[in-house]
Protein backbone atom coordinates (compact mmCIF):
# COMPACT_ATOMS: atom_id res chain seq x y z
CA UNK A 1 -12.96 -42.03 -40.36
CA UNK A 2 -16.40 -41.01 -42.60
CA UNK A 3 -19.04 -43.86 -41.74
CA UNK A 4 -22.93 -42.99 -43.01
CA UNK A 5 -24.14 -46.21 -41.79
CA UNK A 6 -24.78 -46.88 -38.50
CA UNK A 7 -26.77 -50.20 -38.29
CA UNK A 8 -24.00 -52.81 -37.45
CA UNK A 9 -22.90 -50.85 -34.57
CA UNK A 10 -25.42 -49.54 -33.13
CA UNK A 11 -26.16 -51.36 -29.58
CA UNK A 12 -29.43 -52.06 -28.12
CA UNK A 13 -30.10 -49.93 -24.81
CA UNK A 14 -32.50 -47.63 -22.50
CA UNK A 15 -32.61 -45.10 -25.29
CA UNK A 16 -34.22 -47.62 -28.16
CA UNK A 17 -37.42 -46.89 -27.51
CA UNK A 18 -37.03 -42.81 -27.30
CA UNK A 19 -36.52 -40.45 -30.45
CA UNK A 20 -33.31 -40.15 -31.46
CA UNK A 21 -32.45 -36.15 -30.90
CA UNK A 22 -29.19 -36.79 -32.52
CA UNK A 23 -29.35 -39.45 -35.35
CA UNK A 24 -25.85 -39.80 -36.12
CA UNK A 25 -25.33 -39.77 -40.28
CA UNK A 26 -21.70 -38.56 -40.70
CA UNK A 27 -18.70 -38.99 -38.82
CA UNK A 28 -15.61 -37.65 -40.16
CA UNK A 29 -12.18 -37.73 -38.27
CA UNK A 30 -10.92 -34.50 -39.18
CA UNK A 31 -7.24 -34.89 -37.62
CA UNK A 32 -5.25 -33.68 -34.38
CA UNK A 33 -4.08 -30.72 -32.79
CA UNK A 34 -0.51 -31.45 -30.62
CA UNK A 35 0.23 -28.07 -29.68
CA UNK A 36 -1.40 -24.60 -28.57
CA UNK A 37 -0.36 -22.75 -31.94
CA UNK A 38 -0.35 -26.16 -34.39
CA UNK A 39 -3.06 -27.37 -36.39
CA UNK A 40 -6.65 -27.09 -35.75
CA UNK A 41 -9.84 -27.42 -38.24
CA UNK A 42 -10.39 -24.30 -40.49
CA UNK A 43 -14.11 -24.77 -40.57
CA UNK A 44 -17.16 -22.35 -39.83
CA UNK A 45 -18.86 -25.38 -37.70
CA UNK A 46 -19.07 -24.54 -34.17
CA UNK A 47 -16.98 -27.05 -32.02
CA UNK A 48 -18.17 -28.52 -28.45
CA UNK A 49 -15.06 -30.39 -26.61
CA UNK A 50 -15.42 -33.18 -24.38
CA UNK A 51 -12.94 -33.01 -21.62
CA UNK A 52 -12.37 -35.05 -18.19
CA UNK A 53 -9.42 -36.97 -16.10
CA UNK A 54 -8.10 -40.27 -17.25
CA UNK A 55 -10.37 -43.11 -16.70
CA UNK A 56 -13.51 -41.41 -16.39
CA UNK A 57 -15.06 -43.42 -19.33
CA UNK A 58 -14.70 -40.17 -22.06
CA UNK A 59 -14.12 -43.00 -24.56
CA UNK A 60 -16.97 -45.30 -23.66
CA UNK A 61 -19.23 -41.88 -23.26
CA UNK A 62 -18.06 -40.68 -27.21
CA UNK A 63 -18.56 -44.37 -28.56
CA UNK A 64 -22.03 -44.24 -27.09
CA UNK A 65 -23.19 -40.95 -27.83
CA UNK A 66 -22.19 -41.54 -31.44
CA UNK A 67 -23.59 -45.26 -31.82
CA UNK A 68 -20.32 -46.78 -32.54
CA UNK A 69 -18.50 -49.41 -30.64
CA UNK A 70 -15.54 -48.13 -31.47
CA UNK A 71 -15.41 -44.51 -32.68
CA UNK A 72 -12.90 -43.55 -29.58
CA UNK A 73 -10.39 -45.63 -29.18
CA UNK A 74 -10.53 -47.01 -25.31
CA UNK A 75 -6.98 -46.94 -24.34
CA UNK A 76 -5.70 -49.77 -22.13
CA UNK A 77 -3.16 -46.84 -20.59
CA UNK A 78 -5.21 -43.94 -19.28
CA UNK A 79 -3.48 -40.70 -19.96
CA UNK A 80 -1.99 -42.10 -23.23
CA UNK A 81 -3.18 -39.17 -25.65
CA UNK A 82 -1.47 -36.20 -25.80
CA UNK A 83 -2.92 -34.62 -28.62
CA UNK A 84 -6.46 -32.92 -29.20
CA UNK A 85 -8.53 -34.59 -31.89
CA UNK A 86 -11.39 -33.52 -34.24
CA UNK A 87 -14.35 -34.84 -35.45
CA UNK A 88 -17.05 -33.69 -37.81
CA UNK A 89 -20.39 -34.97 -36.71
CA UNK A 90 -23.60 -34.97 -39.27
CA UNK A 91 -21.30 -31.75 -41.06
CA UNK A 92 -23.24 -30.18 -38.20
CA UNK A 93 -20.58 -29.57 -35.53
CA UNK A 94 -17.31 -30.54 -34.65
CA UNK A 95 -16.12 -32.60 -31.41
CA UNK A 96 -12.80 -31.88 -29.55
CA UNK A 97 -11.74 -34.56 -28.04
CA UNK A 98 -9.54 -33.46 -25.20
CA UNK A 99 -6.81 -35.31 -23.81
CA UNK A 100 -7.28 -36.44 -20.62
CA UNK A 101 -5.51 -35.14 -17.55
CA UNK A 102 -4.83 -36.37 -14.05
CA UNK A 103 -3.09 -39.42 -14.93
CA UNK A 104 -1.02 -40.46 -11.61
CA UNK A 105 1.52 -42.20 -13.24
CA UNK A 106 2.41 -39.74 -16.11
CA UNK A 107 5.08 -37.18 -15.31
CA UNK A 108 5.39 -34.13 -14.19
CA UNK A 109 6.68 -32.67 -17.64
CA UNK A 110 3.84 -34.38 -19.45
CA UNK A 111 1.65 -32.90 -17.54
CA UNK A 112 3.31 -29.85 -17.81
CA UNK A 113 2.83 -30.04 -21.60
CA UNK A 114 -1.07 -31.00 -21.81
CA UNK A 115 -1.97 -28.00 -19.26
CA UNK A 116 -1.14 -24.92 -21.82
CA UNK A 117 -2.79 -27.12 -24.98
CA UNK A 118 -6.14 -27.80 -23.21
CA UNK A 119 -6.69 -24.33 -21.73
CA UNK A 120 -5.34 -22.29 -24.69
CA UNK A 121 -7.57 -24.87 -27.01
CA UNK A 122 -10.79 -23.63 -24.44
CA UNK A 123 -9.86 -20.10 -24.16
CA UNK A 124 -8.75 -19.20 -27.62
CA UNK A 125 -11.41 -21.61 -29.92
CA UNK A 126 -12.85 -18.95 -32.04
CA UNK A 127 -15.55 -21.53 -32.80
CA UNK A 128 -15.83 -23.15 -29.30
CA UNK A 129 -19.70 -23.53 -28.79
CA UNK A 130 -19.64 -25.46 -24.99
CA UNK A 131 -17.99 -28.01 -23.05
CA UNK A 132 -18.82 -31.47 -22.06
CA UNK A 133 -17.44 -32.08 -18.44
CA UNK A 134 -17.23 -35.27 -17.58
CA UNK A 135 -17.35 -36.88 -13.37
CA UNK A 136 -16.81 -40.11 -12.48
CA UNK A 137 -19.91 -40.73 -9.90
CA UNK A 138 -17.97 -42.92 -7.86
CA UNK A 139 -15.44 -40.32 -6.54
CA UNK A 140 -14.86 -37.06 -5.43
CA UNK A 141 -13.46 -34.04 -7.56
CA UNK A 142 -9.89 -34.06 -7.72
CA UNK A 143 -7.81 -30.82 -8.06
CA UNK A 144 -7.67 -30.94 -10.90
CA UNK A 145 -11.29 -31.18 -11.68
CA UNK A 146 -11.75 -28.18 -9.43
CA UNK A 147 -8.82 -26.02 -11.41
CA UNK A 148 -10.78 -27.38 -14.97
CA UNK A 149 -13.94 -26.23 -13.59
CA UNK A 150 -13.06 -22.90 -12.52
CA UNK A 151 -11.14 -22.49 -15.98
CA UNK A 152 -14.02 -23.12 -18.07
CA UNK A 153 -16.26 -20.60 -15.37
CA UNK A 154 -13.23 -17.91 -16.27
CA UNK A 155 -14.15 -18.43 -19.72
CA UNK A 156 -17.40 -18.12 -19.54
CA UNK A 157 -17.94 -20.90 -22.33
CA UNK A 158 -21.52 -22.97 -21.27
CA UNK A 159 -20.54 -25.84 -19.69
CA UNK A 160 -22.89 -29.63 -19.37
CA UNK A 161 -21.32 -32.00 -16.84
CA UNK A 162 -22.38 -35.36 -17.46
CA UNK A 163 -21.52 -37.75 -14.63
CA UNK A 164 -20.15 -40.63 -15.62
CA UNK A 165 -20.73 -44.86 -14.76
CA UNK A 166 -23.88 -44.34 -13.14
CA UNK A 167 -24.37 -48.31 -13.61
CA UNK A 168 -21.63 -48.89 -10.87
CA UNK A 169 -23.84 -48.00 -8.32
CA UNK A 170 -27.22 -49.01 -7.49
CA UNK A 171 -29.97 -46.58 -8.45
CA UNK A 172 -30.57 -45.15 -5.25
CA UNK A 173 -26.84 -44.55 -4.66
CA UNK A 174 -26.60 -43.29 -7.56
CA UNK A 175 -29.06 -40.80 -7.47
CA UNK A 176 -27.86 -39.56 -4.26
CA UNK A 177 -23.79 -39.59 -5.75
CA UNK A 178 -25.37 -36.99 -8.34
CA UNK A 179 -27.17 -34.84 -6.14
CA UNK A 180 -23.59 -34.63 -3.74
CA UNK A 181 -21.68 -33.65 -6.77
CA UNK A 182 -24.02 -30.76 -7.70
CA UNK A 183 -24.04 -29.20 -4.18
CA UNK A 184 -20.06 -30.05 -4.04
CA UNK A 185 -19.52 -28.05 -7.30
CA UNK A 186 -22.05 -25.36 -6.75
CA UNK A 187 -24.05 -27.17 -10.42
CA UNK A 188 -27.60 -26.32 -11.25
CA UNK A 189 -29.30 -29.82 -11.91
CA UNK A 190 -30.06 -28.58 -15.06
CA UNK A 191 -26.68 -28.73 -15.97
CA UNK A 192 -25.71 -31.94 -14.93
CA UNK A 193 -26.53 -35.61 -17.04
CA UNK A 194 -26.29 -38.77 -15.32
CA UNK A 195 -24.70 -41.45 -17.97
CA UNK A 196 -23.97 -44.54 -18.17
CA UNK A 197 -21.94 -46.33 -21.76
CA UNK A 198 -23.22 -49.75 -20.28
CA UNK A 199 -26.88 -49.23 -19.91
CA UNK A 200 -27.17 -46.41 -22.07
CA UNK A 201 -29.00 -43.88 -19.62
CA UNK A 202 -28.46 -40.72 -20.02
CA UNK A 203 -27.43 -40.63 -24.19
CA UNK A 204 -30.36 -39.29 -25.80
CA UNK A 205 -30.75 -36.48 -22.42
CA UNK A 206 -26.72 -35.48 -23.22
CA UNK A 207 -27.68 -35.55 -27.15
CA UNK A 208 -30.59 -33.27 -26.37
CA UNK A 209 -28.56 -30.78 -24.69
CA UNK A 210 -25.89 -31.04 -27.04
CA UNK A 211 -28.61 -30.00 -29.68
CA UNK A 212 -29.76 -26.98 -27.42
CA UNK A 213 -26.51 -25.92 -27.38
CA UNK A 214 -25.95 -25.40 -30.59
CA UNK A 215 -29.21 -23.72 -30.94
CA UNK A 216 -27.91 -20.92 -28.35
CA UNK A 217 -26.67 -17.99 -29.66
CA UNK A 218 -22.62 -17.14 -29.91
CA UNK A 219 -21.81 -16.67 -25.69
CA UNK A 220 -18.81 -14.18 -26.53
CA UNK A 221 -21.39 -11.63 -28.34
CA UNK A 222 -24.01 -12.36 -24.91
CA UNK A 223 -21.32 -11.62 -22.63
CA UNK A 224 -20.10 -8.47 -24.71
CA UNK A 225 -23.87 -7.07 -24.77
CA UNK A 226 -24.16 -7.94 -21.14
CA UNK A 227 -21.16 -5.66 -20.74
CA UNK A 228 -22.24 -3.17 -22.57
CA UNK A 229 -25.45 -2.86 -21.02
């Protein structure tokens, strides 16, 4: 998918009135990636990878942070996607779009096989710039979130946590679901954007950080001076 113009599907929300800190020009789908040692983008563009458990509104999230109504797919069977797929965004980065995991209904051995591709995707990425980790505000970490979370704190990889369907709660609730989550997961506010696909709050705050991101320097060569130091 290669789009340059955005106009007829970009929605009206919050963000309107705020500079854009991510206008999006290009959008390329690059392909997938279906197992641990198969294909993945031979590019020199760092990559940032969204990942999060079925249903938490990744797909809504991606379609709004890019301004298209339908740039990921929104799956009427969450858990469907089993494979890991790449985007090139303004030939300025590229976004992994993980599969999501914690599906109840999908077995065991699926499950089994979407564990080693997500964490050898994160922990072997030569080009892996951050994560995007997304909560659903409603409810509680799962295990699984817990075991992702850890993972990417192994890694070391910088890590945003944007927290999902704010607009199913009212503001105050809302506001007090974000702060629980932070003190549950040990997060600096900092690191944490409140989001919703329906209203729009939150998208230009996560494209701002995305941007920051990028700006950071390589966190394997940080962590090796640190070391070394």
């Amino acid at each position: 998918m290669s789009d340059t113009d955005t106009s007829a599907d970009m929605p009206v929300d919050k963000t309107a009135a705020t500079p854009d800190p991510m206008v999006i020009r290009h959008l390329e789908y690059l392909g997938p990636m279906a197992t641990v040692d198969g294909w993945r983008p031979d590019n020199q563009l760092p990559e940032i990878a969204f990942a999060g458990r079925s249903n938490v509104g990744k797909s809504s999230l991606l379609n709004k942070l890019m301004r298209r109504k339908s740039f990921a797919r929104v799956s009427t069977t969450p858990g469907r996607t089993r494979e890991i797929h790449f985007f090139d965004v303004n030939h300025q980065f590229v976004l992994a779009d993980l599969p999501g995991y914690g599906y109840a209904r999908i077995s065991k051995a699926r499950k089994a096989e979407w564990r080693p591709l997500i964490e050898g995707y994160l922990g072997t990425s030569p080009r892996l710039q951050g994560v995007v980790q997304l909560l659903d505000v409603r409810h509680d970490p799962t295990d699984e979130d817990y075991v992702m979370m850890d993972f990417l704190a192994e890694v070391g990889v910088p890590t945003i946590v944007a927290i999902t369907k704010t607009d199913k709660l009212k503001p105050v609730q809302a506001r007090a679901r974000v702060e629980e989550l932070c003190k549950r997961l040990g997060l600096d506010p900092d690191q944490v954007v409140p989001f919703s696909a329906q209203t729009g709050e939150g998208r230009n705050e996560l494209a701002a950080a995305l941007m920051q991101l990028l700006a950071m320097p390589d966190w394997r060569t940080v962590a090796e001076d640190e070391e070394e130091q």
